[in-house]
PDB file of N, CA and C in Angstrom:
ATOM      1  N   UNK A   1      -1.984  -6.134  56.743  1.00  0.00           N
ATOM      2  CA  UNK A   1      -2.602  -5.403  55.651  1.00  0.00           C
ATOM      3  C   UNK A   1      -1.607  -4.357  55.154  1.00  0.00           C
ATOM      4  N   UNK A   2      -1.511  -4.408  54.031  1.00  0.00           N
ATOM      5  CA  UNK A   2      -0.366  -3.530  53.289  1.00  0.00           C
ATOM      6  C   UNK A   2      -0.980  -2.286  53.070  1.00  0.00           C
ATOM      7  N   UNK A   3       0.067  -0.969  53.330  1.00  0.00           N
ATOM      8  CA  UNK A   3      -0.795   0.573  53.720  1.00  0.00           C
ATOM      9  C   UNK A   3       0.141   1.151  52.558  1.00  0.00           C
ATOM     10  N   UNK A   4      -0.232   2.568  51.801  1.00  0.00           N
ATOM     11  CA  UNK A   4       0.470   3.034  50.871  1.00  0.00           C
ATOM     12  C   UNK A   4      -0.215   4.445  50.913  1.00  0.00           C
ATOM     13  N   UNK A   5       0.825   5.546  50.725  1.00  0.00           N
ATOM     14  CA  UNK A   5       0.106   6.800  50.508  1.00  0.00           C
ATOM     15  C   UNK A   5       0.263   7.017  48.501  1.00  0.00           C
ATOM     16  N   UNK A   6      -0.732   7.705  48.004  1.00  0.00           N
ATOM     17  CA  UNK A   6      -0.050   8.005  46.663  1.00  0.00           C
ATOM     18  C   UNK A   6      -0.455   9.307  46.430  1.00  0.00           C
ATOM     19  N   UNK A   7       0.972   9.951  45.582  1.00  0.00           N
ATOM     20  CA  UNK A   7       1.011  11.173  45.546  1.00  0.00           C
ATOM     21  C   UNK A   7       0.805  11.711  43.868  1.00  0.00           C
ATOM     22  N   UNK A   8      -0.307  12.201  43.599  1.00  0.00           N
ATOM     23  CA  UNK A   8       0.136  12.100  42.177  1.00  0.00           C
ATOM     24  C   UNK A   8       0.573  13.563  41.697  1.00  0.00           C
ATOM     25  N   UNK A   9       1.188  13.742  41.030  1.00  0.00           N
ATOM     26  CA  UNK A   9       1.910  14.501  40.523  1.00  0.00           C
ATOM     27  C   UNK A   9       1.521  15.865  39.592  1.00  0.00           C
ATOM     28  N   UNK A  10       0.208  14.723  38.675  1.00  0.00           N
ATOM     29  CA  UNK A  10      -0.100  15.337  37.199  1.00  0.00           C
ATOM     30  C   UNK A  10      -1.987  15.226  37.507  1.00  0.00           C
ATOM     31  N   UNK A  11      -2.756  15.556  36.507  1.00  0.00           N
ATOM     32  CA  UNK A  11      -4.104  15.366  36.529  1.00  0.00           C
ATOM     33  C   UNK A  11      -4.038  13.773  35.793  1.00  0.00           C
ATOM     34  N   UNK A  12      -3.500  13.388  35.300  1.00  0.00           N
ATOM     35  CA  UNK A  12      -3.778  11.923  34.495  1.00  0.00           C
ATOM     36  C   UNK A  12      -3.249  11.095  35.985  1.00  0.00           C
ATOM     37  N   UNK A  13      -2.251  10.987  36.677  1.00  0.00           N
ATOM     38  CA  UNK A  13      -1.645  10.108  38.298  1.00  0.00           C
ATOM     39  C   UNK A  13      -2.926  10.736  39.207  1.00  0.00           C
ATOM     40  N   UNK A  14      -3.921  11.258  39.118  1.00  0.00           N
ATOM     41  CA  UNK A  14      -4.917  12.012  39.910  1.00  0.00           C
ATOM     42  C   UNK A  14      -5.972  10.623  39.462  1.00  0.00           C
ATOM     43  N   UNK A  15      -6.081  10.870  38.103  1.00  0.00           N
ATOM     44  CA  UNK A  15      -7.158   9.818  37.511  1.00  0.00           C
ATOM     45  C   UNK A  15      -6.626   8.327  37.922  1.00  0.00           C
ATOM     46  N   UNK A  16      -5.714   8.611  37.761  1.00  0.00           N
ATOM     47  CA  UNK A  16      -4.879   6.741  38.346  1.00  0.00           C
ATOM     48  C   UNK A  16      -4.970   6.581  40.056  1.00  0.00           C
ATOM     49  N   UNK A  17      -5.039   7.293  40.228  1.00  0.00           N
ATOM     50  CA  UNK A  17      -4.713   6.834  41.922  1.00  0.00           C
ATOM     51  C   UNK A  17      -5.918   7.279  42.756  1.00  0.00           C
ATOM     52  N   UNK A  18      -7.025   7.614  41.848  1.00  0.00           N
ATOM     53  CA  UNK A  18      -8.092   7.844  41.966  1.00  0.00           C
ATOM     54  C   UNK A  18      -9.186   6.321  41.715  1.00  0.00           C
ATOM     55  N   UNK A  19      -8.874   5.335  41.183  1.00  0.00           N
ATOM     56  CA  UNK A  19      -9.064   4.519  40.225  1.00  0.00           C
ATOM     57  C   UNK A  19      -8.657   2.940  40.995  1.00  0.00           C
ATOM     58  N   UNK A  20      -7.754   3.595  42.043  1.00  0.00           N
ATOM     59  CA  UNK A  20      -6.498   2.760  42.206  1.00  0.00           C
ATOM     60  C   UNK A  20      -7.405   1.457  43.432  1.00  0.00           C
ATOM     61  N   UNK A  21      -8.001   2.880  44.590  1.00  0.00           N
ATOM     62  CA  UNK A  21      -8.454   1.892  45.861  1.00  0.00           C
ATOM     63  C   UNK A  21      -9.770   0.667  45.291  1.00  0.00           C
ATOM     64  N   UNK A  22     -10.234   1.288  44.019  1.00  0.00           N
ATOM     65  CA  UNK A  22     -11.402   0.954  43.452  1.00  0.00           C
ATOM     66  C   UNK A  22     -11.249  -0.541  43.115  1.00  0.00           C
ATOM     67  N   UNK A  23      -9.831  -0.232  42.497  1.00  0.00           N
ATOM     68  CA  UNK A  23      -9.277  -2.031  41.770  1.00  0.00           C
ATOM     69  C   UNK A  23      -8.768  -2.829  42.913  1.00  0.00           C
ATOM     70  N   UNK A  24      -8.362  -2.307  43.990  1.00  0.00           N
ATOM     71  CA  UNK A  24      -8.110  -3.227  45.030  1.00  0.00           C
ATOM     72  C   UNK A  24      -8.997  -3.766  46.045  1.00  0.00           C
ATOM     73  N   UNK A  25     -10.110  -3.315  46.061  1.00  0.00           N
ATOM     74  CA  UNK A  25     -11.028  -3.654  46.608  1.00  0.00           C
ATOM     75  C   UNK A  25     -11.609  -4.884  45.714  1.00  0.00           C
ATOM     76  N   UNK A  26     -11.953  -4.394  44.591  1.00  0.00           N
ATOM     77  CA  UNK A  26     -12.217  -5.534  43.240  1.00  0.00           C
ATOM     78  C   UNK A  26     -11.340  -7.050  43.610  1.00  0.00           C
ATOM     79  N   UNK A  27      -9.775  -6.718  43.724  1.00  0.00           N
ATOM     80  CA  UNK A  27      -9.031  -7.600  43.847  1.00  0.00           C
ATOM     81  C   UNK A  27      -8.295  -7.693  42.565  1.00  0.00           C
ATOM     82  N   UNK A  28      -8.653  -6.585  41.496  1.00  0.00           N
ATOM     83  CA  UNK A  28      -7.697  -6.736  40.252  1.00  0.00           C
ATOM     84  C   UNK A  28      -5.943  -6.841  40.268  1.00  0.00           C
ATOM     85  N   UNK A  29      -5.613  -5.835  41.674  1.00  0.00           N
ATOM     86  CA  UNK A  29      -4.438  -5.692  41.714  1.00  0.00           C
ATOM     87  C   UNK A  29      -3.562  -6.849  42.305  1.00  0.00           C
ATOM     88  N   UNK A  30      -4.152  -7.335  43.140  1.00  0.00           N
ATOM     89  CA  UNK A  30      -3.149  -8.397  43.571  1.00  0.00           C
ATOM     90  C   UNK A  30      -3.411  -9.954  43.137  1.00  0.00           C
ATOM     91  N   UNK A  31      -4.081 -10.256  41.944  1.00  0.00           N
ATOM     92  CA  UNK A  31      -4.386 -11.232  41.387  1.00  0.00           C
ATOM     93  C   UNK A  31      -2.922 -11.300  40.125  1.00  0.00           C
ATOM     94  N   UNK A  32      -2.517 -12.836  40.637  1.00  0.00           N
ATOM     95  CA  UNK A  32      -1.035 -12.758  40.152  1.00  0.00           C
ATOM     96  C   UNK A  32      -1.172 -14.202  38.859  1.00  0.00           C
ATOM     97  N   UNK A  33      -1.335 -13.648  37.813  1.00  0.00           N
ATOM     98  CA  UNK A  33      -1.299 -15.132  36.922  1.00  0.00           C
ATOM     99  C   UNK A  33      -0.132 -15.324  36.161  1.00  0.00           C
ATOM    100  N   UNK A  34       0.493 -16.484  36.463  1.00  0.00           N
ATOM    101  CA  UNK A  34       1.769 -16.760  36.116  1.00  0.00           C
ATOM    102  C   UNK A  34       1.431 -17.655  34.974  1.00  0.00           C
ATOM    103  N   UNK A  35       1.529 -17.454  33.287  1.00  0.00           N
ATOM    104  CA  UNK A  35       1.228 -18.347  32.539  1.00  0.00           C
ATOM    105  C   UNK A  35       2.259 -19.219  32.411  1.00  0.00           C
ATOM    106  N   UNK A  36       1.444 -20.430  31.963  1.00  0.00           N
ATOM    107  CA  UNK A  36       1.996 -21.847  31.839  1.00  0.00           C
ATOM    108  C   UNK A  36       2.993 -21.577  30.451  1.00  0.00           C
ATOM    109  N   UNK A  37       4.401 -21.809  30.585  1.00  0.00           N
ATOM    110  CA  UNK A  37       5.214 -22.056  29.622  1.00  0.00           C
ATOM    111  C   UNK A  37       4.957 -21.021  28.425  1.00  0.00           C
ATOM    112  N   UNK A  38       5.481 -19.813  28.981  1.00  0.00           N
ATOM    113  CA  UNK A  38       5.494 -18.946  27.533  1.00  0.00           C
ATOM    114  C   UNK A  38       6.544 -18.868  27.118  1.00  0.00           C
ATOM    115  N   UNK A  39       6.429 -19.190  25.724  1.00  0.00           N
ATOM    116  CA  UNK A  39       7.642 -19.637  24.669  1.00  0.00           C
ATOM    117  C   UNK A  39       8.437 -18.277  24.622  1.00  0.00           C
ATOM    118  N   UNK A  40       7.712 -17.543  24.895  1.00  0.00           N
ATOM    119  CA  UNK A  40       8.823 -16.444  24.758  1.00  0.00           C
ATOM    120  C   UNK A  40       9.950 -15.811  25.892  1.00  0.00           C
ATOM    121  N   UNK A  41       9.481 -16.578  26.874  1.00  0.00           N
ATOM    122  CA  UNK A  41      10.302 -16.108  28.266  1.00  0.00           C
ATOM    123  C   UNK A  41      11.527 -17.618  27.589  1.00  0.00           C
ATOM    124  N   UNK A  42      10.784 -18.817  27.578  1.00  0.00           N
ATOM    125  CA  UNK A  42      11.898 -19.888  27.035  1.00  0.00           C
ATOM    126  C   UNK A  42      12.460 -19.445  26.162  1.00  0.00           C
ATOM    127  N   UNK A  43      12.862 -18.593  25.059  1.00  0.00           N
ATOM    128  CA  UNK A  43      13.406 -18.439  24.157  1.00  0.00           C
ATOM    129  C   UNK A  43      14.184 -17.648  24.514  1.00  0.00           C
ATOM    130  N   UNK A  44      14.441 -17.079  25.432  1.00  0.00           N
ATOM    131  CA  UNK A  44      15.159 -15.941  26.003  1.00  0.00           C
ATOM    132  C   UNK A  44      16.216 -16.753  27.075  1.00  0.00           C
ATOM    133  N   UNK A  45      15.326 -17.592  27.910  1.00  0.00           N
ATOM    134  CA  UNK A  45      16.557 -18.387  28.909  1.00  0.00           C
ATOM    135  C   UNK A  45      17.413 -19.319  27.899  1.00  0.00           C
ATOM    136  N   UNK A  46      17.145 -19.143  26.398  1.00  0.00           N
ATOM    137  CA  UNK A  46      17.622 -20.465  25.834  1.00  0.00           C
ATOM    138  C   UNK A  46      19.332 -19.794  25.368  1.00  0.00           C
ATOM    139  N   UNK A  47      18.936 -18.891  24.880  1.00  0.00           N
ATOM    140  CA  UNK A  47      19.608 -17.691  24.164  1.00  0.00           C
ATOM    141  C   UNK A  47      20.424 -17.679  25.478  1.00  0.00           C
ATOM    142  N   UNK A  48      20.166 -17.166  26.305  1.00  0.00           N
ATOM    143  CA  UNK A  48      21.272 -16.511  27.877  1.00  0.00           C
ATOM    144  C   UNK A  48      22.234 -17.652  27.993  1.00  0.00           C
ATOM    145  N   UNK A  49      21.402 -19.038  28.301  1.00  0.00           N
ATOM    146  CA  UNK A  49      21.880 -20.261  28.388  1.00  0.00           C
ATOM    147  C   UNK A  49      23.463 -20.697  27.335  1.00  0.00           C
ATOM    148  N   UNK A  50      22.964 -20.666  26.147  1.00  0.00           N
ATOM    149  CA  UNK A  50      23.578 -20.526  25.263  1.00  0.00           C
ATOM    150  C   UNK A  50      24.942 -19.558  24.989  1.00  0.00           C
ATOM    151  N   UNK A  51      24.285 -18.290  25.301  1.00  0.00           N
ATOM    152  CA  UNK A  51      25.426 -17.790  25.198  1.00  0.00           C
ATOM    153  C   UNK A  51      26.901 -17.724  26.472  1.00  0.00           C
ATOM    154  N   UNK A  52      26.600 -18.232  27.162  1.00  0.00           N
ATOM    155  CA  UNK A  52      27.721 -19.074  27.970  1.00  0.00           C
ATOM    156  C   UNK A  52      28.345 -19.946  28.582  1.00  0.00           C
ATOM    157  N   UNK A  53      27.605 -20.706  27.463  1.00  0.00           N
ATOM    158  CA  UNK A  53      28.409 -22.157  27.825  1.00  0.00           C
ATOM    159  C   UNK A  53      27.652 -23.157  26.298  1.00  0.00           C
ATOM    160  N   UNK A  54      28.100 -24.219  26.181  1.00  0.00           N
ATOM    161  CA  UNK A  54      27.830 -25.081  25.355  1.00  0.00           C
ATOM    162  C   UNK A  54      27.282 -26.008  25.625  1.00  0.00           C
ATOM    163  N   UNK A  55      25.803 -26.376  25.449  1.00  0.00           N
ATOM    164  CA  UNK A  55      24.906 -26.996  25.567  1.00  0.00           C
ATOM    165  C   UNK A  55      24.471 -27.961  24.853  1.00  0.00           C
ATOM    166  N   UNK A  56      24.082 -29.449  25.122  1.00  0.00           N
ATOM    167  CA  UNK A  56      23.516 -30.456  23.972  1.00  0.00           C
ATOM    168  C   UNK A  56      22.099 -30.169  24.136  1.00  0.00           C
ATOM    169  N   UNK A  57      21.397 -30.418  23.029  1.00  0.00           N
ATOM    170  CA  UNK A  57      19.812 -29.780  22.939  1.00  0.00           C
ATOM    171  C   UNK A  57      18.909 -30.882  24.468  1.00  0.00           C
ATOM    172  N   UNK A  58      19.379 -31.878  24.107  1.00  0.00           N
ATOM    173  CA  UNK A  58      18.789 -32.578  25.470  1.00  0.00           C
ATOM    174  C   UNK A  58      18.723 -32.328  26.293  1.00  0.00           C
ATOM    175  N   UNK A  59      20.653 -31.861  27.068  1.00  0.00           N
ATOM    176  CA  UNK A  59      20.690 -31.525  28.361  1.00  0.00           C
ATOM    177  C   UNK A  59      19.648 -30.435  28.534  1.00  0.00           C
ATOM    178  N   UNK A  60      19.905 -29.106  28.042  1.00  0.00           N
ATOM    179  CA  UNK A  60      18.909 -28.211  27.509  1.00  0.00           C
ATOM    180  C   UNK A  60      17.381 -28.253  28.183  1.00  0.00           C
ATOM    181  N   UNK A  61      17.169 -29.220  27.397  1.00  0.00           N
ATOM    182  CA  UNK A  61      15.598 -29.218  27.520  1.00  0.00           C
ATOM    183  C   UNK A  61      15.063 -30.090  28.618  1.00  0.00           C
ATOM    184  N   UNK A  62      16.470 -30.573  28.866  1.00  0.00           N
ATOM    185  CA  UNK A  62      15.918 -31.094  30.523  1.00  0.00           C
ATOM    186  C   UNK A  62      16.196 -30.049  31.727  1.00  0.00           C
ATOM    187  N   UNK A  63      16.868 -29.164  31.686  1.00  0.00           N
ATOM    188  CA  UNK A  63      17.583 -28.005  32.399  1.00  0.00           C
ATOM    189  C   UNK A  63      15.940 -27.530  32.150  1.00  0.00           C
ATOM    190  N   UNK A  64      15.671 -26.811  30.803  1.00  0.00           N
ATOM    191  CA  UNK A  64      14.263 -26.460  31.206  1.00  0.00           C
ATOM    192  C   UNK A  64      12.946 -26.948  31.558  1.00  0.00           C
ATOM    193  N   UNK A  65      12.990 -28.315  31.463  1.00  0.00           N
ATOM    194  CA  UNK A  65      12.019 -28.308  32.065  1.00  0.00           C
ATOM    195  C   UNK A  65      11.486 -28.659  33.860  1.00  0.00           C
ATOM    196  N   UNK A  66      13.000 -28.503  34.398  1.00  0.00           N
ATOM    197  CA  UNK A  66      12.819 -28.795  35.818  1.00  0.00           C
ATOM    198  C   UNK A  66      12.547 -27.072  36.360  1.00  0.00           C
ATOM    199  N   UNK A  67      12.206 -26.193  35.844  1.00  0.00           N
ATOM    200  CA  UNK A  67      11.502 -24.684  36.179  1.00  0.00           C
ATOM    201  C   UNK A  67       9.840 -24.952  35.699  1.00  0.00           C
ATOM    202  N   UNK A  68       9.300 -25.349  36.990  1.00  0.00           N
ATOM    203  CA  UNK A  68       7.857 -25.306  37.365  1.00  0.00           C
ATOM    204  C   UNK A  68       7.062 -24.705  35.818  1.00  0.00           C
ATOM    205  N   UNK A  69       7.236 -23.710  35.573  1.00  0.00           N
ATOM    206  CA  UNK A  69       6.337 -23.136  34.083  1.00  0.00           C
ATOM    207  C   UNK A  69       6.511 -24.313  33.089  1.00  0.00           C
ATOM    208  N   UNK A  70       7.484 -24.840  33.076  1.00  0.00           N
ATOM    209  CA  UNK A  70       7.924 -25.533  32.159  1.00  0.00           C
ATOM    210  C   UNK A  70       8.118 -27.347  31.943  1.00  0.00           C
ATOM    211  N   UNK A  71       7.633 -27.527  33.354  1.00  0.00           N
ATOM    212  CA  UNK A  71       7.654 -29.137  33.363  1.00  0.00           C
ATOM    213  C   UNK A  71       7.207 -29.950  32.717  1.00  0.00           C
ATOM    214  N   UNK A  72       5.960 -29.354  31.927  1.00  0.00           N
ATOM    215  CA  UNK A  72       4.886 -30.108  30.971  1.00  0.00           C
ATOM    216  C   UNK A  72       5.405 -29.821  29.577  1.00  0.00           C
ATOM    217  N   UNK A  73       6.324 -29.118  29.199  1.00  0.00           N
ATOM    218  CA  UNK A  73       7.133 -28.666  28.193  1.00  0.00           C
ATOM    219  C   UNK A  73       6.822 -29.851  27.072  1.00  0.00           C
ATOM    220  N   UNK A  74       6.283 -29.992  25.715  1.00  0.00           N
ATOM    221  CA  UNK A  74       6.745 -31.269  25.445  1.00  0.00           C
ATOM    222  C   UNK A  74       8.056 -30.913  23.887  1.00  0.00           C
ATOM    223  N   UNK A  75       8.863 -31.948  24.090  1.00  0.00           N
ATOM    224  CA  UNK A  75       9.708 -31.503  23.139  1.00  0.00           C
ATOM    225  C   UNK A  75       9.097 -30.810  21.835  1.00  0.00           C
ATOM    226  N   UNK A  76       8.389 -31.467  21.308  1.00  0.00           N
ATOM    227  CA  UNK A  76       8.283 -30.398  19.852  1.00  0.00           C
ATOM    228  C   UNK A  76       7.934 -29.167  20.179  1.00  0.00           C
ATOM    229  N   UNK A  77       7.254 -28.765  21.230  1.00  0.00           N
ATOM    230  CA  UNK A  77       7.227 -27.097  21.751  1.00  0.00           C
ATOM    231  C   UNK A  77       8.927 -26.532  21.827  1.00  0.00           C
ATOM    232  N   UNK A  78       9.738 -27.199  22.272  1.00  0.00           N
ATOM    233  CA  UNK A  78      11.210 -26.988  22.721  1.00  0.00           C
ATOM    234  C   UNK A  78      11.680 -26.630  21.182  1.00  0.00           C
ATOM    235  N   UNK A  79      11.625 -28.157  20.307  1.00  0.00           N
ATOM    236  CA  UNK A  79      12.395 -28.354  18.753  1.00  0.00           C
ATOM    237  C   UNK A  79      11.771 -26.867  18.042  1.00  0.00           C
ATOM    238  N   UNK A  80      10.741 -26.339  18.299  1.00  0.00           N
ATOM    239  CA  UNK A  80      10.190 -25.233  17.541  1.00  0.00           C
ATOM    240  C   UNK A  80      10.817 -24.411  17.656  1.00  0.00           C
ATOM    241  N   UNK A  81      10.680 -23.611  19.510  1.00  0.00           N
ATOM    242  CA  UNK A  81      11.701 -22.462  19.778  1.00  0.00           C
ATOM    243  C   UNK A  81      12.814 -22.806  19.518  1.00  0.00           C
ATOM    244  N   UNK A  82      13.848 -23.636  19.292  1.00  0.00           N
ATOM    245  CA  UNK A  82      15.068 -24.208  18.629  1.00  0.00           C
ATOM    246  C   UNK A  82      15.299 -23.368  17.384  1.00  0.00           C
ATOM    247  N   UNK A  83      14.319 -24.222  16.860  1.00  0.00           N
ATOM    248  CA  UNK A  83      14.138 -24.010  14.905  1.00  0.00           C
ATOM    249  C   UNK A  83      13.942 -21.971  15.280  1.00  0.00           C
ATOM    250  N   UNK A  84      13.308 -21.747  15.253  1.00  0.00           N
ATOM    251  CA  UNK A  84      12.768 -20.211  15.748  1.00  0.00           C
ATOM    252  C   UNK A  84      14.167 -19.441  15.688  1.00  0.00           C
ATOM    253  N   UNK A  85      14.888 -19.781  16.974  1.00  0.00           N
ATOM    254  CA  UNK A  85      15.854 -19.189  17.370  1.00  0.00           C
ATOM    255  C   UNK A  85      17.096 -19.353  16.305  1.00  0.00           C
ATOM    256  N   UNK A  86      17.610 -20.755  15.549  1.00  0.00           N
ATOM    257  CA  UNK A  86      17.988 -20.902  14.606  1.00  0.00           C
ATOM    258  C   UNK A  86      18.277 -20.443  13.404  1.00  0.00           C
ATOM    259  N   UNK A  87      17.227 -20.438  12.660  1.00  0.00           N
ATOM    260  CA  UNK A  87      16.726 -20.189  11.665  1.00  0.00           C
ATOM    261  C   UNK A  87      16.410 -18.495  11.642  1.00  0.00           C
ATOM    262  N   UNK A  88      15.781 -17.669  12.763  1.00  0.00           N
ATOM    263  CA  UNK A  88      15.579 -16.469  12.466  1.00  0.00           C
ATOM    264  C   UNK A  88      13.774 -16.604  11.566  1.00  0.00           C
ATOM    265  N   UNK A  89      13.773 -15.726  11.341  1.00  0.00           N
ATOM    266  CA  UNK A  89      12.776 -15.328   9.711  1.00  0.00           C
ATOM    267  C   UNK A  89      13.020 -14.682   8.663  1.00  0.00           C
ATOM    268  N   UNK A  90      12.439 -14.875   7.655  1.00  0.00           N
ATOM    269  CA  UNK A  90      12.759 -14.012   6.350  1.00  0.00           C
ATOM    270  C   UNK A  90      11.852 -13.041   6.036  1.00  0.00           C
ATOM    271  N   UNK A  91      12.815 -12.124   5.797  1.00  0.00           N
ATOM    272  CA  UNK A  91      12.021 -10.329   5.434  1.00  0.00           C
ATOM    273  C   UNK A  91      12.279 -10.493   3.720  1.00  0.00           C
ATOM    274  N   UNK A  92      12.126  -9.536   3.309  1.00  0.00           N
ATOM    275  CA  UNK A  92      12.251  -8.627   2.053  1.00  0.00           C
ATOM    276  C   UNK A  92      14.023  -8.893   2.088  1.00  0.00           C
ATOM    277  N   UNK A  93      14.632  -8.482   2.773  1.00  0.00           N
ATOM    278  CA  UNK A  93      15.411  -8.380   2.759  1.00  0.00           C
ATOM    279  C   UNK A  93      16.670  -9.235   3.198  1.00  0.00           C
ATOM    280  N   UNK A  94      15.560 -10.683   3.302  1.00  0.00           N
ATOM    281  CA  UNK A  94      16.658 -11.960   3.339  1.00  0.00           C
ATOM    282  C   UNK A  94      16.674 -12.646   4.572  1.00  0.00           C
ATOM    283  N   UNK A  95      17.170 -13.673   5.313  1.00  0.00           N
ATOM    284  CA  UNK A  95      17.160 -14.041   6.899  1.00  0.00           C
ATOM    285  C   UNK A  95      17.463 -13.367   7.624  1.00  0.00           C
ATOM    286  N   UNK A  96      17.023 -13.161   8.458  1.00  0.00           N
ATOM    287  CA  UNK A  96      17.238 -12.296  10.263  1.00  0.00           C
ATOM    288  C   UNK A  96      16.989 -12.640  11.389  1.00  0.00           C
ATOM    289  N   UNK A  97      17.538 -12.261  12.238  1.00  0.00           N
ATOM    290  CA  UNK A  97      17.376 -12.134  13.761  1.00  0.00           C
ATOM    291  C   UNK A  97      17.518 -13.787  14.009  1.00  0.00           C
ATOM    292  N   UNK A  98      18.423 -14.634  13.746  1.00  0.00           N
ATOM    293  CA  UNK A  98      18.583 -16.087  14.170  1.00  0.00           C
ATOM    294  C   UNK A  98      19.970 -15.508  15.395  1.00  0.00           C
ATOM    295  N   UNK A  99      19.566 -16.226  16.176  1.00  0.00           N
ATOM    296  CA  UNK A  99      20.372 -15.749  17.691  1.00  0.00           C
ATOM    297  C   UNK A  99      21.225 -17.012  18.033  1.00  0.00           C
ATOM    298  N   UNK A 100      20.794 -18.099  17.653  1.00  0.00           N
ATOM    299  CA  UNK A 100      21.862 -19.339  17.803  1.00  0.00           C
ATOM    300  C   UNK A 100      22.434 -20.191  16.886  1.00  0.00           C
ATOM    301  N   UNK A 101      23.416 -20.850  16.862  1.00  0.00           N
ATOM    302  CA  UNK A 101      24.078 -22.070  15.953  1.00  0.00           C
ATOM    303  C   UNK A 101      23.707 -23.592  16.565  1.00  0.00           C
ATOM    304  N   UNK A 102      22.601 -23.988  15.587  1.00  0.00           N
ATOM    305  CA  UNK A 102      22.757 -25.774  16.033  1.00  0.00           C
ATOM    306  C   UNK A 102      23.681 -26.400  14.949  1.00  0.00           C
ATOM    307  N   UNK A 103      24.395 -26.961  15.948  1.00  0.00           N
ATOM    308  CA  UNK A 103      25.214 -27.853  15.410  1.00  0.00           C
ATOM    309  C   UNK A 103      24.578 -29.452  14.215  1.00  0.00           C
ATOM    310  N   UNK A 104      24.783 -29.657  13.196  1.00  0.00           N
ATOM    311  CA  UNK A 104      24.411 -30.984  13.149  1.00  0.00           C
ATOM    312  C   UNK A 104      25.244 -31.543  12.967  1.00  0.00           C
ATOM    313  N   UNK A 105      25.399 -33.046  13.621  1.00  0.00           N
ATOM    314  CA  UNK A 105      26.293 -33.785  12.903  1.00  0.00           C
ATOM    315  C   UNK A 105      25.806 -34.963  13.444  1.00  0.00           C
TER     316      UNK A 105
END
């Protein structure tokens, strides 16, 4: 059984750690949900990926989908964050924030 003293500091860490044994008893605190394939954690390993080394979109998307979140991955979820990352979006002020180069040829 895991033991912890808490010290709070302020009157608001008083209200928190006051609050605290309440949610663990509940079981709020150590309830761990790992969501299924969020595009936004993939869009980030895609980008890292990317930026050091040179990747074919296939290899890619087979690299991601052997990480458990991601096994059920189906490509057009992949081709999107692609396009996403690509492409950027358009403001007022024209295209932005595109973080990679796909090649076509």
């Amino acid at each position: 059984m895991p033991k912890g003293r808490l010290f709070p500091t302020s009157r608001d860490d008083l209200i928190e750690c006051a609050a605290l044994p309440d949610c663990v008893r509940r079981g709020e605190l150590d309830a761990l949900r790992i969501p299924r394939a969020p595009l936004d954690v993939l869009a980030q390993q895609i980008v890292a990926e990317v930026s050091s080394a040179e990747w074919s979109e296939d290899a890619l998307f087979e690299l991601m989908r052997r990480a458990a979140p991601y096994a059920e991955l189906t490509r057009e979820q992949y081709d999107a964050v692609l396009r996403m990352l690509a492409e950027g979006y358009t403001s007022r002020n024209g295209p932005r924030a595109a973080y990679i180069h796909r090649a076509t040829w």
